[in-house]
N, C-alpha and C. Protein backbone atom coordinates (compact mmCIF):
# COMPACT_ATOMS: atom_id res chain seq x y z
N UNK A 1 0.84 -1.18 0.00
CA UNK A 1 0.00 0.00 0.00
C UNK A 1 0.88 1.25 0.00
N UNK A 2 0.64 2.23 -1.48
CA UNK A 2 1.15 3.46 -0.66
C UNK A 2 0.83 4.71 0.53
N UNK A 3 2.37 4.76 0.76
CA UNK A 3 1.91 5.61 1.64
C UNK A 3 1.73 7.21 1.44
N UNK A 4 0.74 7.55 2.19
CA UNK A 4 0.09 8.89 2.52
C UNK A 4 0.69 9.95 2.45
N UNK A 5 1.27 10.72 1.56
CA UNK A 5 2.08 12.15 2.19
C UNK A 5 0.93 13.19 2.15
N UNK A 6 1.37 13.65 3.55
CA UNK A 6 0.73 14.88 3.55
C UNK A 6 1.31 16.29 3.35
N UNK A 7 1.05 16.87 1.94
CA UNK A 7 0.96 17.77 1.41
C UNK A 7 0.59 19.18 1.62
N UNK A 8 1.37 20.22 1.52
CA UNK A 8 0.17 21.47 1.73
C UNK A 8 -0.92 21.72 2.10
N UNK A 9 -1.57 21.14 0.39
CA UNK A 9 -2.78 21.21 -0.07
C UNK A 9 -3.50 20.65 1.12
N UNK A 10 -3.49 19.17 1.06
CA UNK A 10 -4.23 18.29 2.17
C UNK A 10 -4.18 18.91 3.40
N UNK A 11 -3.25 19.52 3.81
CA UNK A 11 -3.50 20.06 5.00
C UNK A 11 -3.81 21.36 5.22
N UNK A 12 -4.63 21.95 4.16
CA UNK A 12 -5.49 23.46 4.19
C UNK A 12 -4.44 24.51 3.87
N UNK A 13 -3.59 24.59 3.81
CA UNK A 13 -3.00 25.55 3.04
C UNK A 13 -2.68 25.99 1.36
N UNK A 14 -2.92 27.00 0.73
CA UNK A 14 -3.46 27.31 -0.33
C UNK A 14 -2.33 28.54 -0.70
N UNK A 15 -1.86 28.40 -1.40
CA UNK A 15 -1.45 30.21 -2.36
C UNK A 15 -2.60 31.39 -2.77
N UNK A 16 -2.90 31.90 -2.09
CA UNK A 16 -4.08 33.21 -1.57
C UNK A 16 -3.62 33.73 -3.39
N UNK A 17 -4.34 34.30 -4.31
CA UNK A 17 -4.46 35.25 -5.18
C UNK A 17 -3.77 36.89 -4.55
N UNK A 18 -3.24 37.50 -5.47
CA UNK A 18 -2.72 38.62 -4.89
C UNK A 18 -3.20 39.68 -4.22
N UNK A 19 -4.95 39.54 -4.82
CA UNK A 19 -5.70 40.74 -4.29
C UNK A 19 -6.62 40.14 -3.11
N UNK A 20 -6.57 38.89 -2.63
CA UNK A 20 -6.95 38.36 -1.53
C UNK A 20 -5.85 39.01 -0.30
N UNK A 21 -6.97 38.93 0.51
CA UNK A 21 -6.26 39.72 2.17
C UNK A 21 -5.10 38.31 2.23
N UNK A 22 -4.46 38.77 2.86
CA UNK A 22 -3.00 37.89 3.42
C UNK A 22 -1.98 38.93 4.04
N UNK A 23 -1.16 37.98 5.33
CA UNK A 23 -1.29 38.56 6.40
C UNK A 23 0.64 39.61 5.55
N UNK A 24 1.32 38.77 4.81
CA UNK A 24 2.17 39.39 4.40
C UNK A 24 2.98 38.75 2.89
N UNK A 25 3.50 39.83 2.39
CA UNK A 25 4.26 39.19 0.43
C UNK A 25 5.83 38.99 1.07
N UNK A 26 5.89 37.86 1.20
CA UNK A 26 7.63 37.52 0.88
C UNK A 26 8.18 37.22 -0.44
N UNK A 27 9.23 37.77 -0.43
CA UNK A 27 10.15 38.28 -1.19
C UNK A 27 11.34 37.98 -1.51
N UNK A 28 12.00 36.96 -2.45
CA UNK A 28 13.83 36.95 -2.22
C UNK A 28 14.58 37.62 -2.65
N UNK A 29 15.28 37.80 -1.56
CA UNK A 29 16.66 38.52 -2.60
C UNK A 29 17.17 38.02 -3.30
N UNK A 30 17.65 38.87 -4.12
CA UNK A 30 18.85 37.95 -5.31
C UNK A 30 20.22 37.73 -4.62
N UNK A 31 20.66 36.38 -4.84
CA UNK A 31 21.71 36.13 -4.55
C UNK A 31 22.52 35.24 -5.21
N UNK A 32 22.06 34.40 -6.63
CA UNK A 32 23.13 33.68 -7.10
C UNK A 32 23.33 34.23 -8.53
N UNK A 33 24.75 34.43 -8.12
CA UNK A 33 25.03 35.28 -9.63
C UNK A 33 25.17 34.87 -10.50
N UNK A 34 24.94 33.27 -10.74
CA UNK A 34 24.66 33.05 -12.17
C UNK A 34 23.38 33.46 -13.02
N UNK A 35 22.56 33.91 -12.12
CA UNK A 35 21.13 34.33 -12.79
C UNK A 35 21.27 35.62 -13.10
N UNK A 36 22.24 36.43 -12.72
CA UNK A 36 22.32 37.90 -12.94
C UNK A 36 23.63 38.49 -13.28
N UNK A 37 24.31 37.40 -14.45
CA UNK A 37 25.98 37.77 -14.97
C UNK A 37 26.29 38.93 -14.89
N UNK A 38 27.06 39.51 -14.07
CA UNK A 38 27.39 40.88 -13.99
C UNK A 38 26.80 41.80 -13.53
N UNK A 39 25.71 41.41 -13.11
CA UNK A 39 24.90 42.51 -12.97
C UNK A 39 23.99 42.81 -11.74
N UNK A 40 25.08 42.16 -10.59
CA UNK A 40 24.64 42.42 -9.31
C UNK A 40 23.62 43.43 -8.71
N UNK A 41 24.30 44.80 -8.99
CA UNK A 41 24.07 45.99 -8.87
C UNK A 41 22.70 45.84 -9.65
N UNK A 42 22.30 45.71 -10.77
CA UNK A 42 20.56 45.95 -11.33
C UNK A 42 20.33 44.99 -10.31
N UNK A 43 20.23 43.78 -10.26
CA UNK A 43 19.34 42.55 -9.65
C UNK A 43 18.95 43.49 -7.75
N UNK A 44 20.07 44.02 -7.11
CA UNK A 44 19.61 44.49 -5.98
C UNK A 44 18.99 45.87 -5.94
N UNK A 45 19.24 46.65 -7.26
CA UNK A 45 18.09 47.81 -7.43
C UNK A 45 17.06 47.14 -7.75
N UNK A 46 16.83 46.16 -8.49
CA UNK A 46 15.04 46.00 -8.63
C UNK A 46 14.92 45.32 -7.66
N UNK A 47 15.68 44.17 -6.39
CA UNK A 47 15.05 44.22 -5.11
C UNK A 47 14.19 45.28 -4.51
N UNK A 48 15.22 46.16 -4.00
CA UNK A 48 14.93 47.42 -3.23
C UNK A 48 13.85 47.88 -4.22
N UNK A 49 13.82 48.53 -6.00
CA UNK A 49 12.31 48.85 -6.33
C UNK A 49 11.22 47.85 -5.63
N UNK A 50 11.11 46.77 -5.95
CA UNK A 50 10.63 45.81 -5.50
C UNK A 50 9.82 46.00 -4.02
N UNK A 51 10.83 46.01 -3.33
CA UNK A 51 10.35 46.08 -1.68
C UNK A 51 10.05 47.29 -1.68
N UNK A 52 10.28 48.51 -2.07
CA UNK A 52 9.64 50.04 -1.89
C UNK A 52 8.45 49.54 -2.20
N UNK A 53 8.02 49.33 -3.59
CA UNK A 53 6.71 49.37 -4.17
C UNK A 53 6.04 48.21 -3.69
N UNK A 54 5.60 47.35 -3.04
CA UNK A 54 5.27 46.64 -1.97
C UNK A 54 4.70 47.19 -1.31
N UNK A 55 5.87 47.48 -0.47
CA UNK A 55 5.72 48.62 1.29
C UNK A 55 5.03 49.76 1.11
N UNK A 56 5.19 50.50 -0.34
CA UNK A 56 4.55 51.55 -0.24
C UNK A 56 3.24 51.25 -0.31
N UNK A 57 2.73 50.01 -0.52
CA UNK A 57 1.26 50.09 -1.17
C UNK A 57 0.68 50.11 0.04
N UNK A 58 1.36 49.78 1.50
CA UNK A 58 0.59 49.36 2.80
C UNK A 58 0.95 48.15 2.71
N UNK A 59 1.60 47.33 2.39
CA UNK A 59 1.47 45.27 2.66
C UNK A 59 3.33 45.17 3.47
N UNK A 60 2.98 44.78 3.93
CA UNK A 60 4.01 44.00 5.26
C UNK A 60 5.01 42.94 4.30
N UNK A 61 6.17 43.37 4.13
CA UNK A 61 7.05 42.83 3.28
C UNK A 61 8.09 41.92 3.99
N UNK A 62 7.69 40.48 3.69
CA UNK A 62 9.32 39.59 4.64
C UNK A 62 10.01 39.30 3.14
N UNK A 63 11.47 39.52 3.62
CA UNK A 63 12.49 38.84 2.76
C UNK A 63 13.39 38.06 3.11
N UNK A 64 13.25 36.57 2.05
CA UNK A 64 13.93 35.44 2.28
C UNK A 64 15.53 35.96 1.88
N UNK A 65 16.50 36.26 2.85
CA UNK A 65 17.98 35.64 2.00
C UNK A 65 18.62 34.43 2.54
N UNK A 66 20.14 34.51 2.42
CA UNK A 66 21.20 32.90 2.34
C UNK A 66 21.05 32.70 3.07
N UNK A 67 21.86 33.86 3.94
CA UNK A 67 22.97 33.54 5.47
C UNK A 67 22.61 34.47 6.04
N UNK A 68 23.19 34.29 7.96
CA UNK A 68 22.81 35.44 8.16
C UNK A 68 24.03 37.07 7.91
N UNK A 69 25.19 36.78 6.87
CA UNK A 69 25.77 37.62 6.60
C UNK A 69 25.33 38.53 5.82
N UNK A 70 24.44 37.56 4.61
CA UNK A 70 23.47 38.29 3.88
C UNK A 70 22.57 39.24 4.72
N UNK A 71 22.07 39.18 5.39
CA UNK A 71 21.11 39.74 5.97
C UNK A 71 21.11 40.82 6.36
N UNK A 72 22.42 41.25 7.41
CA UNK A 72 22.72 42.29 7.30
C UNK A 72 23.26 42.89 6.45
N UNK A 73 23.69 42.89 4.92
CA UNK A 73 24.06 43.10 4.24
C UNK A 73 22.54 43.79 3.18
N UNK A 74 21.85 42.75 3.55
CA UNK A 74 20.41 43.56 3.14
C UNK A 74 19.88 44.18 3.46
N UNK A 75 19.87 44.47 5.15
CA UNK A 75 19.00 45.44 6.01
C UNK A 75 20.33 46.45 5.73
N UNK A 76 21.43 46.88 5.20
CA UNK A 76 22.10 48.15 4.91
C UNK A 76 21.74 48.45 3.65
N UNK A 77 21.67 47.98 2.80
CA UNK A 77 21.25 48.48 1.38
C UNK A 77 19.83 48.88 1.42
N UNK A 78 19.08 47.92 2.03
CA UNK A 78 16.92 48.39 1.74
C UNK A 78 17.48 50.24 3.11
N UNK A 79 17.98 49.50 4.13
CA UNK A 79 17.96 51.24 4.63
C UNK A 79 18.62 51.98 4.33
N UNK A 80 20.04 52.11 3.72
CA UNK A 80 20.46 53.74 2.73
C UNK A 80 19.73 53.53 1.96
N UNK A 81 18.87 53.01 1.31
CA UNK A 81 17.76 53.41 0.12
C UNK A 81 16.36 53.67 0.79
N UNK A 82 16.24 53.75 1.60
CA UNK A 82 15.51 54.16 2.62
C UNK A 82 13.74 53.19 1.99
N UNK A 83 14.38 52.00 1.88
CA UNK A 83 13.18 50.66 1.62
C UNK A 83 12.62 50.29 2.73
N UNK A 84 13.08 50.56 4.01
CA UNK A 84 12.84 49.92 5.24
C UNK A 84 12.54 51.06 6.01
């Protein structure tokens, strides 16, 4: 007999539509630079656009990064761009 996995789904959780209430939009940062050859610098300006235009709308923004080196490395860039 197989066995049972329990799934998301099966267990009531759902991907909400965008204009459905939900409690917050997470977000990743970019971090592997093969997806963004050279071009670090755009990939973390359209983060930060990204998380401004979010935040500005009123919605509660979490962002997934690596490590926690990253992290602070992100909470200095979203705040001199004053995203946070």
């Amino acid at each position: 007999m197989a066995r049972q996995i329990a799934t998301p789904r099966k267990v009531g959780y759902r991907m909400p539509a965008e204009w459905e209430p939900h409690e917050a939009t997470w977000l990743a940062w970019p971090h592997e630079s093969s997806d963004w050859p050279g071009e670090s610098f755009r990939a973390h300006s359209v983060a930060v656009w990204r998380n401004r235009t979010v935040a500005g709308a009123g919605r509660r923004v979490r962002i997934l990064w690596r490590t926690a080196d990253a992290e602070q490395s992100v909470r200095r860039v979203l705040k001199k761009c004053q995203a946070i």
